[in-house]
Protein backbone atom coordinates (compact mmCIF):
# COMPACT_ATOMS: atom_id res chain seq x y z
CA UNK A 1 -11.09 -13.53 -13.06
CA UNK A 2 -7.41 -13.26 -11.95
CA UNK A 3 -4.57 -11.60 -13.47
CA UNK A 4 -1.72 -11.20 -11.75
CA UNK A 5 1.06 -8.16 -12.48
CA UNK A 6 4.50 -9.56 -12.17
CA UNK A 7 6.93 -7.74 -10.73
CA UNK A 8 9.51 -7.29 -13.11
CA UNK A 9 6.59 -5.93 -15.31
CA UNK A 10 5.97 -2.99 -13.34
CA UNK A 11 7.66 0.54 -14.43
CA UNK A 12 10.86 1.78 -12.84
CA UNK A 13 12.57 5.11 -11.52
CA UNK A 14 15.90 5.66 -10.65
CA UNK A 15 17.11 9.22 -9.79
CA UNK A 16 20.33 8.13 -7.51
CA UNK A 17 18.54 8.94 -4.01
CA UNK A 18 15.09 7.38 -5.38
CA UNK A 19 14.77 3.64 -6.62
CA UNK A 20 10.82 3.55 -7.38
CA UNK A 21 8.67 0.81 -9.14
CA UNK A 22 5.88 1.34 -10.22
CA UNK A 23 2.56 -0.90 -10.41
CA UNK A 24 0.55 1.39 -12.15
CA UNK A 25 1.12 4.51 -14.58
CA UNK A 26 2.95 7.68 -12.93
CA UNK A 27 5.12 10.44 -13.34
CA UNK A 28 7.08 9.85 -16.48
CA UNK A 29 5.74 6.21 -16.70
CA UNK A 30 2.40 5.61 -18.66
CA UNK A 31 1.17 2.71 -19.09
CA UNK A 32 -2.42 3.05 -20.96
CA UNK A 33 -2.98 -1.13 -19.62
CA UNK A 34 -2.25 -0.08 -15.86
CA UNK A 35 -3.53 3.21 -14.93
CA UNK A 36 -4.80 2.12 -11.59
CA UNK A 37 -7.64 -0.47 -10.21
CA UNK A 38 -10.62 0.27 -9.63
CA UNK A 39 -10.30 3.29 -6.43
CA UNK A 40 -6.71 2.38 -6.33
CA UNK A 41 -5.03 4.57 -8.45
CA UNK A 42 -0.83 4.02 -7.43
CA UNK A 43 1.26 1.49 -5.91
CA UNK A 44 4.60 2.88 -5.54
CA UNK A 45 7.70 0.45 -4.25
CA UNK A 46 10.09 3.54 -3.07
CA UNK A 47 13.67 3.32 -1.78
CA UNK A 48 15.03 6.27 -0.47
CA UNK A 49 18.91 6.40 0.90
CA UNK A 50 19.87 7.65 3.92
CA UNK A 51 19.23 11.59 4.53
CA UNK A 52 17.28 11.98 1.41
CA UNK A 53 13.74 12.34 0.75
CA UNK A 54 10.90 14.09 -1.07
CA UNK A 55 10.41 17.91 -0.65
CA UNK A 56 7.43 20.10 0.21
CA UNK A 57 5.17 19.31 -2.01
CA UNK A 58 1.33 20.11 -2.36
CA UNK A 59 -1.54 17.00 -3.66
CA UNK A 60 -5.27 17.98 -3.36
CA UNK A 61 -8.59 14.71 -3.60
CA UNK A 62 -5.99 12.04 -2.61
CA UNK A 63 -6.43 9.47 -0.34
CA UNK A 64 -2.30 8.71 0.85
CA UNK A 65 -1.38 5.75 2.28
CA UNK A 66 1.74 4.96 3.52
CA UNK A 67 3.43 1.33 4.42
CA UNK A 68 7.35 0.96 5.91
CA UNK A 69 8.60 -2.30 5.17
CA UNK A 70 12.14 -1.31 6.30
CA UNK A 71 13.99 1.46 8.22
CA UNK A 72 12.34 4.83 8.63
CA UNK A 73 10.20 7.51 7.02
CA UNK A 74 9.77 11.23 8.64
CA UNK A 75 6.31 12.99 7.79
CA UNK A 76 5.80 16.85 8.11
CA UNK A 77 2.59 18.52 6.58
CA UNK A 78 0.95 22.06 6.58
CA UNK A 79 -1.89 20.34 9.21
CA UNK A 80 0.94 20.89 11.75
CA UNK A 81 1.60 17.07 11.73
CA UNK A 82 5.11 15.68 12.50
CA UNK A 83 5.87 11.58 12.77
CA UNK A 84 7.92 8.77 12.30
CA UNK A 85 6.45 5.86 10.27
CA UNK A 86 8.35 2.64 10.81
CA UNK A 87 7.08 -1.28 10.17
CA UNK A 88 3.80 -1.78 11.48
CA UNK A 89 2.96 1.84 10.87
CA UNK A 90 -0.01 2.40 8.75
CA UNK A 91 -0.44 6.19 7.71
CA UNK A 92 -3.38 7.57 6.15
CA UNK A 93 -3.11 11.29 4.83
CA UNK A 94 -6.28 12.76 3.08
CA UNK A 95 -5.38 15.74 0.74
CA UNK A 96 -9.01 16.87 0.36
CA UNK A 97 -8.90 20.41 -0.57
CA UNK A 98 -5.26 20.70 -0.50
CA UNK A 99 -2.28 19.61 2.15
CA UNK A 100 1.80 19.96 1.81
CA UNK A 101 3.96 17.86 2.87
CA UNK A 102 7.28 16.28 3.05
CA UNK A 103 8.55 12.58 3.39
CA UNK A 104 12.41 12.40 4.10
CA UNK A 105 14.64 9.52 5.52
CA UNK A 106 15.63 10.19 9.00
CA UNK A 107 18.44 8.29 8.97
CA UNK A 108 22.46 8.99 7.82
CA UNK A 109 23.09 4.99 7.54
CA UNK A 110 20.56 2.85 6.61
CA UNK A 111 17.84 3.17 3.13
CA UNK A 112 14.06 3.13 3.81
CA UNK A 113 11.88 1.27 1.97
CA UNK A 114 8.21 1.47 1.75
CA UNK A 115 4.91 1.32 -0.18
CA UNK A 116 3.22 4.79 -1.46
CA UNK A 117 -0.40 4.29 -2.17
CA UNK A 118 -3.04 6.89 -3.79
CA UNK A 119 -6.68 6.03 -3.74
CA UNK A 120 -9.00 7.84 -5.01
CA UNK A 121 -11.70 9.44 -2.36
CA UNK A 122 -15.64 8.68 -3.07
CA UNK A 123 -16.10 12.79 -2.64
CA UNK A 124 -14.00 15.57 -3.42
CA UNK A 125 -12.99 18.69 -1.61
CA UNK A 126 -12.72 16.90 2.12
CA UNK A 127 -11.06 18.90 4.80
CA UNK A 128 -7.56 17.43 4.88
CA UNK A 129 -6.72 15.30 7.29
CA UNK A 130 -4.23 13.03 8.99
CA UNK A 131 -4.23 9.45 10.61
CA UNK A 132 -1.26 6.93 12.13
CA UNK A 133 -1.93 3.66 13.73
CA UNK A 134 0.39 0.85 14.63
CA UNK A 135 0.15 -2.71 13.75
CA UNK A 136 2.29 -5.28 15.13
CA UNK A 137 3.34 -8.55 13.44
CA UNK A 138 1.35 -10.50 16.02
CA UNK A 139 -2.15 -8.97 15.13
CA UNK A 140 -1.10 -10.00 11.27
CA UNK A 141 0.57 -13.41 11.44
CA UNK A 142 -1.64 -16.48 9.89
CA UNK A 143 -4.94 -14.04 9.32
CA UNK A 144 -6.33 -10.82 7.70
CA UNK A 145 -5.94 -7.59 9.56
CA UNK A 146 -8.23 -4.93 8.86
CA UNK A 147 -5.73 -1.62 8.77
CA UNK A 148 -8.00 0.52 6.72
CA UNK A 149 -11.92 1.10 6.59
CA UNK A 150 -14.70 3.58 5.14
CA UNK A 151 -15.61 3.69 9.29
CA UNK A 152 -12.56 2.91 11.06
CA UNK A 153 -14.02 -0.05 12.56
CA UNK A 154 -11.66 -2.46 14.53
CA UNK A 155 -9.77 -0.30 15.19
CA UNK A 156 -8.64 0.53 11.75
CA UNK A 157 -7.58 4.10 9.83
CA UNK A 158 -10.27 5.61 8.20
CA UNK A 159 -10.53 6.28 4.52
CA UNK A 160 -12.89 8.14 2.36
CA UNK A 161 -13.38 5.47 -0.14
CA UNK A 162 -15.59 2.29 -0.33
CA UNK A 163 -12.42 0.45 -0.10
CA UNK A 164 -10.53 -1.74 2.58
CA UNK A 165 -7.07 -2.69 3.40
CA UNK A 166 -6.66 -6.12 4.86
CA UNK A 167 -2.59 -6.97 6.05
CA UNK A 168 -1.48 -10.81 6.45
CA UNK A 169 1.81 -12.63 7.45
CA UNK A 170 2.08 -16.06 6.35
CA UNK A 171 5.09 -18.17 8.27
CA UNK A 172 5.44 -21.39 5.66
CA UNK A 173 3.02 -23.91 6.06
CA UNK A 174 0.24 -21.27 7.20
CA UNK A 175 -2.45 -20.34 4.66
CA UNK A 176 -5.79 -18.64 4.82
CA UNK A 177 -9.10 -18.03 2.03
CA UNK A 178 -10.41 -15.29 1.20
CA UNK A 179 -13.67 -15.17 -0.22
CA UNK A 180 -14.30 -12.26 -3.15
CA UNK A 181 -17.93 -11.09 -3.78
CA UNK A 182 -19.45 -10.72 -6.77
CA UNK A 183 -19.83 -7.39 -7.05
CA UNK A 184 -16.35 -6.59 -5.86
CA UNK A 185 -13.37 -6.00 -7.00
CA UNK A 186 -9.75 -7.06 -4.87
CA UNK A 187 -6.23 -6.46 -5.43
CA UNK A 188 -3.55 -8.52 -3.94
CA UNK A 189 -0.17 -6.80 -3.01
CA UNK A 190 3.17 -9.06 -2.48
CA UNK A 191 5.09 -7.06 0.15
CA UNK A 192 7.57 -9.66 1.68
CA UNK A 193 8.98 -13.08 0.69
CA UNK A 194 6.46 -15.77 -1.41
CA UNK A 195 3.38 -17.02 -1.47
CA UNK A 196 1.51 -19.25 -3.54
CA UNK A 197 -2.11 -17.72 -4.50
CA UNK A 198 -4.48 -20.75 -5.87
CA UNK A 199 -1.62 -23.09 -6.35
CA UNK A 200 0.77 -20.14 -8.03
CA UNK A 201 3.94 -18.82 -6.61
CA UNK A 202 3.79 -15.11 -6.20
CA UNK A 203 7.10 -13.23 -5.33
CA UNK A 204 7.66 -9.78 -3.01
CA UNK A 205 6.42 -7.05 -5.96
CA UNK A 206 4.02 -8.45 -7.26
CA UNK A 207 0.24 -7.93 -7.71
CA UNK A 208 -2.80 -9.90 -8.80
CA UNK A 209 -6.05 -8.00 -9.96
CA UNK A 210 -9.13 -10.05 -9.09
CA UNK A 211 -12.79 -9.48 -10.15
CA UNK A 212 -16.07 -11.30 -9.95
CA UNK A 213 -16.53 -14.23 -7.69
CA UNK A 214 -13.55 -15.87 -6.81
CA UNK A 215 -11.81 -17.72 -3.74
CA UNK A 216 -8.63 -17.40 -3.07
CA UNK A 217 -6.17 -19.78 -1.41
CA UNK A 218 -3.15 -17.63 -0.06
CA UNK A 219 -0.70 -20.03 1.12
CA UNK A 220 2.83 -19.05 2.57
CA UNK A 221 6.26 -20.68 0.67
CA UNK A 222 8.31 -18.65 3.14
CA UNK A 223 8.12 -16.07 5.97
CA UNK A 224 5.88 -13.78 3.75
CA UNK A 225 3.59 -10.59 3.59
CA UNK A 226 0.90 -9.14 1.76
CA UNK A 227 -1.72 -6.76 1.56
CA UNK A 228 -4.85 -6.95 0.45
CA UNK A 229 -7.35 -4.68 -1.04
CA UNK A 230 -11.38 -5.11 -0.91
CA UNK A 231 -12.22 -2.18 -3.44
CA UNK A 232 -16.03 -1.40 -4.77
């Protein structure tokens, strides 16, 4: 079965520094038909302006998963960690038994934009932990990149979930299938420009839910991204 979660559906913040849409239920949004997928529990589409940001604040059993599409985003936590996240970043945070932290935009000119996402861990009270790798657009362009694992393998961050995170650019003309098992479950995550997914045209926000057996036939309208989420 596919459903897919347009993106003009999806809930919506606006606090001046924060523009934030929401795929599934959170914060003051609650939405008793979208309260997550599966392990994946939040989507958020966050804009932050220049020189703002989120403050010190605490989660605890959270897989975190960050993804710039544009600009910057500075990351301090109570591990001691300090970074940068930009495109091609992928950051993996796991709250475990409880972190702090703080995401701000580094810069006094230009927004950042990028994708906040919560899964839920297979076991809780982990020791926190932290995780940044780099993917360029190269590794990503006409194929599925593994970013994200139970193992790490490829080369991939590691999170404590039976779930994987796949990344694709599709140039126009390009396409790829994806075959979904059975017993699995897969979200689909427009990030970038359009695609058509089994002959429909999917737009940069949003999402298609897929379960049971099903292949899919991603094919790219325009210079376009997407992630892709293999979930138990």
């Amino acid at each position: 079965m596919i459903n897919i979660r347009r993106s003009d559906e999806r809930g919506h913040t606006h606090i001046g520094w924060l523009d934030s849409y929401h795929t599934f239920s959170f914060g003051d949004y609650l939405d008793p038909d979208h309260h997550g997928f599966k392990s994946l529990r939040v989507i958020n589409q966050d804009k932050v302006e220049p020189g703002q940001g989120f403050g010190t604040h605490g989660h605890r059993d959270m897989e975190i998963v960050s993804y710039v599409l544009e600009g910057e985003l500075e990351h301090k936590d109570s591990l001691g960690t300090g970074s940068v996240i930009r495109p091609g970043d992928v950051q993996r945070m796991s709250a475990g038994t409880g972190v702090m932290h703080s995401e701000r935009n580094p810069s006094m000119i230009n927004p950042v934009r990028f994708l906040q996402i919560w899964i839920f861990p297979k076991k809780t009270g982990l020791k926190p932990s932290y995780e940044q790798k780099r993917f360029g657009d190269e590794q990503k362009r006409g194929k599925l990149l593994l970013v994200a694992s139970p193992d790490g393998q490829n080369g991939s961050v590691t999170i404590h979930q039976d779930a994987f995170i796949y990344c694709s650019i599709l140039e126009s003309g390009m396409s790829l299938t994806y075959s979904n098992d059975a017993d699995r479950s897969a979200w689909v995550q427009i990030t970038r420009g359009k695609i058509l997914l089994n002959g429909k045209e999917l737009e940069a926000g949003d999402g298609v839910a897929v379960t049971g057996r099903e292949t899919l036939v991603l094919e790219g309208k325009e210079n376009s991204e997407f992630l892709l989420f293999d979930l138990a």
